[in-house]
PDB file of N, CA and C in Angstrom:
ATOM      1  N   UNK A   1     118.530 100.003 168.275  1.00  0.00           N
ATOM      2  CA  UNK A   1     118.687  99.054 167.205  1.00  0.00           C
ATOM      3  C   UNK A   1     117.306  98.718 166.663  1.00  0.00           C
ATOM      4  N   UNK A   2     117.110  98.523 165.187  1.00  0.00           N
ATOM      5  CA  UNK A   2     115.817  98.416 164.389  1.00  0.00           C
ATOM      6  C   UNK A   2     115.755  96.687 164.450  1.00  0.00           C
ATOM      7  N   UNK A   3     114.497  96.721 164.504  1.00  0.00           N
ATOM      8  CA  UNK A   3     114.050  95.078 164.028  1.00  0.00           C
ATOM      9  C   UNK A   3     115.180  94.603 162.919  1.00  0.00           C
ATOM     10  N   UNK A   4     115.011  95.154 161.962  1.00  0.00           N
ATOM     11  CA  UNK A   4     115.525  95.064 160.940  1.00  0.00           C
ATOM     12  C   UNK A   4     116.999  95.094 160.949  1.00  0.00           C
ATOM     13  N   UNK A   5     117.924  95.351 161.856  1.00  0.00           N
ATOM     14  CA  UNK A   5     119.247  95.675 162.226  1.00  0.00           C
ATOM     15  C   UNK A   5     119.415  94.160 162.885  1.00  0.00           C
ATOM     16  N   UNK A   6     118.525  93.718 163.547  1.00  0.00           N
ATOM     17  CA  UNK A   6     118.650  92.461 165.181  1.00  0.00           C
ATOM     18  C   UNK A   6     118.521  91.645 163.934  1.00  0.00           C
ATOM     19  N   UNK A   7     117.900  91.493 163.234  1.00  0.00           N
ATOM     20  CA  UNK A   7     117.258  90.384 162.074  1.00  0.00           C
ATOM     21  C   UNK A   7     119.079  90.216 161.201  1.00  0.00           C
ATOM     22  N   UNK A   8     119.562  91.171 160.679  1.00  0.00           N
ATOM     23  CA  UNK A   8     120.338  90.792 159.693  1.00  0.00           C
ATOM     24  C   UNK A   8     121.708  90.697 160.747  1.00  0.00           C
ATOM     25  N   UNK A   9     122.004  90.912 161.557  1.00  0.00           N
ATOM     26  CA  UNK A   9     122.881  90.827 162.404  1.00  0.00           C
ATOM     27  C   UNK A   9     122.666  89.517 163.076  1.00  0.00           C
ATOM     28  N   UNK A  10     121.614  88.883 163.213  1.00  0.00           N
ATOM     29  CA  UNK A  10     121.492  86.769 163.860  1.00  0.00           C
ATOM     30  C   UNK A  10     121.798  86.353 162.790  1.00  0.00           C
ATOM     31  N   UNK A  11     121.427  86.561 161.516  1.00  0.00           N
ATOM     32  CA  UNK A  11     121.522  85.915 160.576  1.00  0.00           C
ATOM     33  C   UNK A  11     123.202  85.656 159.901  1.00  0.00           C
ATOM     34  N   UNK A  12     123.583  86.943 160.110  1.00  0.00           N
ATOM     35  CA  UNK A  12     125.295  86.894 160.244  1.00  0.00           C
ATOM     36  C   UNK A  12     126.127  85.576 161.064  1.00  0.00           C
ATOM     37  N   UNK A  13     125.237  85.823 162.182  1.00  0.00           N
ATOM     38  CA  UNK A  13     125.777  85.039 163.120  1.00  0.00           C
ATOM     39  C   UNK A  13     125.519  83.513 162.739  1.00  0.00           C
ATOM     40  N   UNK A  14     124.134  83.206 162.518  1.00  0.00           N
ATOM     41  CA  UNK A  14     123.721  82.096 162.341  1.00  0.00           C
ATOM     42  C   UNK A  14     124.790  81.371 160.561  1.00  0.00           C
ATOM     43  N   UNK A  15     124.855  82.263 159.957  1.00  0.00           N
ATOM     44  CA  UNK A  15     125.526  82.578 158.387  1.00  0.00           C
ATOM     45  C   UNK A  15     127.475  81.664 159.114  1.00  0.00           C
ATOM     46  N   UNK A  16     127.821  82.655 160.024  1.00  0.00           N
ATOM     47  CA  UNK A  16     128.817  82.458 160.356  1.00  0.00           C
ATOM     48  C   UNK A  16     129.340  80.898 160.875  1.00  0.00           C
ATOM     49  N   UNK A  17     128.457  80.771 161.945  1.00  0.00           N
ATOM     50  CA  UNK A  17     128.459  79.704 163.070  1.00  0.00           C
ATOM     51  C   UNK A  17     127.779  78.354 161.992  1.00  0.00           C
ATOM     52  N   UNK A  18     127.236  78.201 160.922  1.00  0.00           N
ATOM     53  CA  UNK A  18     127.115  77.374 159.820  1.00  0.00           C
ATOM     54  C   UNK A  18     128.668  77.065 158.810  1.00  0.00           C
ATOM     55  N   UNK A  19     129.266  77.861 158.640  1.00  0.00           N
ATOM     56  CA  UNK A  19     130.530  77.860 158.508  1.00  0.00           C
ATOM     57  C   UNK A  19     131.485  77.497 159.153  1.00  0.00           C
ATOM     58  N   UNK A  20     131.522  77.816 160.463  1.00  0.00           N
ATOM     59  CA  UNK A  20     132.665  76.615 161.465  1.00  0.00           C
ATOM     60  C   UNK A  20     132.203  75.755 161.535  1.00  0.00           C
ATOM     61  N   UNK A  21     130.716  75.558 161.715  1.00  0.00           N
ATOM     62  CA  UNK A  21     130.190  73.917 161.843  1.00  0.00           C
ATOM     63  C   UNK A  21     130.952  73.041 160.681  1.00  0.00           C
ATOM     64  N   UNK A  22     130.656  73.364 159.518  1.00  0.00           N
ATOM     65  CA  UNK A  22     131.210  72.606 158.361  1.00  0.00           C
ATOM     66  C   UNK A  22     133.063  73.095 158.220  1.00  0.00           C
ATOM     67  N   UNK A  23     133.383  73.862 158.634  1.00  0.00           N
ATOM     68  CA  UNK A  23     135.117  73.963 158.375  1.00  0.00           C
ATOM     69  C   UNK A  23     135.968  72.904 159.891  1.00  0.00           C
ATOM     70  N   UNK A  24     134.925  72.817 160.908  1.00  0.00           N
ATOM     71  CA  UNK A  24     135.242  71.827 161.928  1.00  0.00           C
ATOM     72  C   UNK A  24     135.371  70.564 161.201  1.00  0.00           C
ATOM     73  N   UNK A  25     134.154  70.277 160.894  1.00  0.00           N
ATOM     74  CA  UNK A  25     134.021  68.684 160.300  1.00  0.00           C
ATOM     75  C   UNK A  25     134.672  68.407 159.339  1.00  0.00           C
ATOM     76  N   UNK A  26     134.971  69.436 158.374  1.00  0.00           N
ATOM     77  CA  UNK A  26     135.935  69.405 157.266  1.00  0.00           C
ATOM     78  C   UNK A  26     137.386  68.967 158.280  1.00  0.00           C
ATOM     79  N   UNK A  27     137.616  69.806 159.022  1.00  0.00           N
ATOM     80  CA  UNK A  27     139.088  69.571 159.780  1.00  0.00           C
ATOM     81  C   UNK A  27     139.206  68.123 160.543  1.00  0.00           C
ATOM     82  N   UNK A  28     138.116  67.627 160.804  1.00  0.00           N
ATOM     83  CA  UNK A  28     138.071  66.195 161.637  1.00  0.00           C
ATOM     84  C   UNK A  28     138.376  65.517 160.580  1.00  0.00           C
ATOM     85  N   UNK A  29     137.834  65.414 159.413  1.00  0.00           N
ATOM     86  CA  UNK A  29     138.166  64.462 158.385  1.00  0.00           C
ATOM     87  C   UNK A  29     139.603  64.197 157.724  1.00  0.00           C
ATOM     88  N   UNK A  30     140.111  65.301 157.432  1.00  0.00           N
ATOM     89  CA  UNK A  30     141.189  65.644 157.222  1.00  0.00           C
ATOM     90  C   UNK A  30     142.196  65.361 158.206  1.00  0.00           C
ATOM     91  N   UNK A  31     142.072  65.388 159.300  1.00  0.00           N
ATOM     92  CA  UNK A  31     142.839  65.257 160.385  1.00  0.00           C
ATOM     93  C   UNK A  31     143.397  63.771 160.331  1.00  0.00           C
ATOM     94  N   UNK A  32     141.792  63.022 160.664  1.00  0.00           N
ATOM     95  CA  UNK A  32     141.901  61.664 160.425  1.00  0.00           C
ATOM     96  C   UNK A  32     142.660  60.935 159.109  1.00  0.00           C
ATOM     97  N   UNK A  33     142.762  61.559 157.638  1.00  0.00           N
ATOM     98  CA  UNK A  33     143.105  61.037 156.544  1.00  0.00           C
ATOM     99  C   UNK A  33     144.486  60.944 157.020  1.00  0.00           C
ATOM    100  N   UNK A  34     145.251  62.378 158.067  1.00  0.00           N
ATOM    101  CA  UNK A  34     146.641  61.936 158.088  1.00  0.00           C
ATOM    102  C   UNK A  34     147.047  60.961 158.808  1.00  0.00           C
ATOM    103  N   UNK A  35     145.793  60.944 160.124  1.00  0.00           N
ATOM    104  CA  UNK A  35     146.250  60.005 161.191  1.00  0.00           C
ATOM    105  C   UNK A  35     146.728  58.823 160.956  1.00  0.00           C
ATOM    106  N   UNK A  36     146.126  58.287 159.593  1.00  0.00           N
ATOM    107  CA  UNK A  36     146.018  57.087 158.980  1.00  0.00           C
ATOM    108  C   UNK A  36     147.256  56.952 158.123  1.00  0.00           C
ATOM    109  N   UNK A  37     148.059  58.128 157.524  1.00  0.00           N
ATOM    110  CA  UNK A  37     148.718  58.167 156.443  1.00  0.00           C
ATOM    111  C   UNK A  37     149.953  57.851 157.275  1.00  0.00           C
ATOM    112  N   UNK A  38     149.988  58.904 158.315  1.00  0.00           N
ATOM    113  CA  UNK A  38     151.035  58.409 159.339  1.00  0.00           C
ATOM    114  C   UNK A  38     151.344  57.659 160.178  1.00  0.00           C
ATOM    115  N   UNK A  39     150.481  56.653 160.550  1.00  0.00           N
ATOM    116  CA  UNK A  39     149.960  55.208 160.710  1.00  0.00           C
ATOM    117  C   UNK A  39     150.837  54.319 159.929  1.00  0.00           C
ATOM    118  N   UNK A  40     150.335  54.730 158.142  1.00  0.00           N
ATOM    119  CA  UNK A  40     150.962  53.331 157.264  1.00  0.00           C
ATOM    120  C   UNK A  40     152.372  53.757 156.991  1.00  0.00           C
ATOM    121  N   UNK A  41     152.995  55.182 156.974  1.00  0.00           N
ATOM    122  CA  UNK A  41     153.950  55.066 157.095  1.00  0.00           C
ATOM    123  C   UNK A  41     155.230  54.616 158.299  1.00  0.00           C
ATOM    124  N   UNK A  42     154.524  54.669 159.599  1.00  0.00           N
ATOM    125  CA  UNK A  42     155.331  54.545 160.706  1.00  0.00           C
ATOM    126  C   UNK A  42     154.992  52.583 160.704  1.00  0.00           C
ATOM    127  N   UNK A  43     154.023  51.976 160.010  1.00  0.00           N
ATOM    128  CA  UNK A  43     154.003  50.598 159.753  1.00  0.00           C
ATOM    129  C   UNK A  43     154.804  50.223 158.791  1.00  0.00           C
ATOM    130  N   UNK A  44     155.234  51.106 158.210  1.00  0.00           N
ATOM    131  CA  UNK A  44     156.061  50.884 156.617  1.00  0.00           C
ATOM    132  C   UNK A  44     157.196  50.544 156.907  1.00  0.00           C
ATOM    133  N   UNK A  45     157.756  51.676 158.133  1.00  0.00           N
ATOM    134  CA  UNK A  45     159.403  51.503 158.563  1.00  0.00           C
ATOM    135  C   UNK A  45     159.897  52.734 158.435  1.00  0.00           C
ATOM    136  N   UNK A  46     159.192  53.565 157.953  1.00  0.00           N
ATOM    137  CA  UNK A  46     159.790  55.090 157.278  1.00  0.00           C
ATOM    138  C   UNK A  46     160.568  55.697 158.850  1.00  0.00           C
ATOM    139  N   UNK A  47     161.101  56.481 158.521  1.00  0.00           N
ATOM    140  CA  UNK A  47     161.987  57.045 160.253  1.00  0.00           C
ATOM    141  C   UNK A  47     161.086  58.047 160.337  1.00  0.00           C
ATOM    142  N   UNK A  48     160.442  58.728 161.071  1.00  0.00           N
ATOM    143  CA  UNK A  48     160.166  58.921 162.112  1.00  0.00           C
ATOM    144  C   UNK A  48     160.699  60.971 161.757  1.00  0.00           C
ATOM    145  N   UNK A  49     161.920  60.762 161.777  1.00  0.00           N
ATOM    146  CA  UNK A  49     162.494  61.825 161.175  1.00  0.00           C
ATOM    147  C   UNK A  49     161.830  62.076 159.885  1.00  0.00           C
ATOM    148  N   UNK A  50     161.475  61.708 159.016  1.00  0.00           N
ATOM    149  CA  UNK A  50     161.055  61.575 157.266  1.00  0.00           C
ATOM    150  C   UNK A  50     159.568  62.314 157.315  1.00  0.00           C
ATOM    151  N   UNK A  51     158.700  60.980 158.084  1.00  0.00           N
ATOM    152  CA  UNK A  51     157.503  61.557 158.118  1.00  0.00           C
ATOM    153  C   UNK A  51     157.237  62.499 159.220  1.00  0.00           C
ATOM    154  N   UNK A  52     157.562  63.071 159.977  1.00  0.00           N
ATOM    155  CA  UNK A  52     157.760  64.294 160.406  1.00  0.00           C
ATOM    156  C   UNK A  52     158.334  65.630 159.704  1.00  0.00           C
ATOM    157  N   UNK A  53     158.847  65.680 158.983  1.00  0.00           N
ATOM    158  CA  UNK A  53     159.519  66.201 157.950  1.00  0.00           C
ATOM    159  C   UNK A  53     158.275  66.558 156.814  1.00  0.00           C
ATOM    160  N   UNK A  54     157.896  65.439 156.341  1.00  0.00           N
ATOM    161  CA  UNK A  54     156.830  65.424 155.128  1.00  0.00           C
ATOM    162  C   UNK A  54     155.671  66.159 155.822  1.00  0.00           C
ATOM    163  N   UNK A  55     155.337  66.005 157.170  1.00  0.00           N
ATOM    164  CA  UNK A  55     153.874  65.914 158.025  1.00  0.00           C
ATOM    165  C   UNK A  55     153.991  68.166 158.020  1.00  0.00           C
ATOM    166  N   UNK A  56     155.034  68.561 158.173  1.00  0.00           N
ATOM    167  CA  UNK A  56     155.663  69.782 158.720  1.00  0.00           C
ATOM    168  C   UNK A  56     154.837  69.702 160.272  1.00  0.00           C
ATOM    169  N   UNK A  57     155.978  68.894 161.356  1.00  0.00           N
ATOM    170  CA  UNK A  57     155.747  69.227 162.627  1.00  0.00           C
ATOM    171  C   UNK A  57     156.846  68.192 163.059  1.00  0.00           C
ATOM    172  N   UNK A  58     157.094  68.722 164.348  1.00  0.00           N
ATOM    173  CA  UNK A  58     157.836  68.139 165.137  1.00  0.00           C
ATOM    174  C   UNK A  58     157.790  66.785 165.302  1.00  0.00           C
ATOM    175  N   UNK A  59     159.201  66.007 165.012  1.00  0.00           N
ATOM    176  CA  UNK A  59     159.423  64.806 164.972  1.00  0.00           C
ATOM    177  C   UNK A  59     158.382  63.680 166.260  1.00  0.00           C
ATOM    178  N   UNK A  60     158.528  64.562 167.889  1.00  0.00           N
ATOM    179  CA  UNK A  60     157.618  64.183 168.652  1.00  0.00           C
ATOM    180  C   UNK A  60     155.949  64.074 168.708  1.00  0.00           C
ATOM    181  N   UNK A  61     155.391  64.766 167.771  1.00  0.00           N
ATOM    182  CA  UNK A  61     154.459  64.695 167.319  1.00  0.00           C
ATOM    183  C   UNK A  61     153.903  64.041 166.131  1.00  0.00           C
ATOM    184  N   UNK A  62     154.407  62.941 165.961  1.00  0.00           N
ATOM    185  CA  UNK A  62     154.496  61.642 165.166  1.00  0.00           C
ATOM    186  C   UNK A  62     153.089  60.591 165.501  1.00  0.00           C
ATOM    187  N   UNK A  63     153.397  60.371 167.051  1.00  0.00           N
ATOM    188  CA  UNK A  63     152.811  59.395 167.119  1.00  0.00           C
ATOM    189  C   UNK A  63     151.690  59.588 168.545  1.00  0.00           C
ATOM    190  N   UNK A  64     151.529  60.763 168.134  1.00  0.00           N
ATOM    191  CA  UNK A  64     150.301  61.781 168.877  1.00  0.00           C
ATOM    192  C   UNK A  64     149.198  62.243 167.833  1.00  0.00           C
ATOM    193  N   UNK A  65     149.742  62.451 166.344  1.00  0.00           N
ATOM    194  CA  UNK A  65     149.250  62.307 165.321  1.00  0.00           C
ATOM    195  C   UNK A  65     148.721  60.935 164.975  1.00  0.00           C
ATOM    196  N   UNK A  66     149.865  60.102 165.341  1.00  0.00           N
ATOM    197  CA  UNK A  66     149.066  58.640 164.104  1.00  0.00           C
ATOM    198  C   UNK A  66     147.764  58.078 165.173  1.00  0.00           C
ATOM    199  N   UNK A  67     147.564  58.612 166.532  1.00  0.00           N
ATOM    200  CA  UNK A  67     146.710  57.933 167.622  1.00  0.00           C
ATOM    201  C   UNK A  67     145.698  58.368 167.349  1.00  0.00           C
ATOM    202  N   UNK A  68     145.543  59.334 166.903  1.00  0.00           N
ATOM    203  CA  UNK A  68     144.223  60.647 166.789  1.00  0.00           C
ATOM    204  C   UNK A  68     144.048  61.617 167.847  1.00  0.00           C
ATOM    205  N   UNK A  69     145.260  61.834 168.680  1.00  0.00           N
ATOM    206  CA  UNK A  69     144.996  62.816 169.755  1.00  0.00           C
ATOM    207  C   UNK A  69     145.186  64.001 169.404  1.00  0.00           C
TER     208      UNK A  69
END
């Protein structure tokens, strides 16, 4: 392998691993906007059934979502 091969091949990597860094943090944020959404709706009264439905996931995963786990 050439200098020049090791060089553009870290940089891939480094290129890459800059990209999950920011598509992670993008996903934490996002995560959180629902945690919250499904929060004010399960404070609202909405069933449970509804916003599970709207959320697309299992009704049991309601309020595993609204905790932030």
């Amino acid at each position: 392998m050439t200098e020049e091969e090791a060089r553009r091949l870290l940089a891939a990597v480094r290129q890459a691993s800059e990209a999950t860094r920011a598509a992670h943090a993008a996903m934490l944020d996002i995560s959180a906007e629902r945690a919250e959404a499904v929060s004010a709706a399960l404070d609202a009264g909405i069933p449970r059934e509804q916003i599970a439905e709207a959320a697309g996931v299992a009704r049991t995963m309601i309020y595993r979502i609204a905790s932030g786990r």
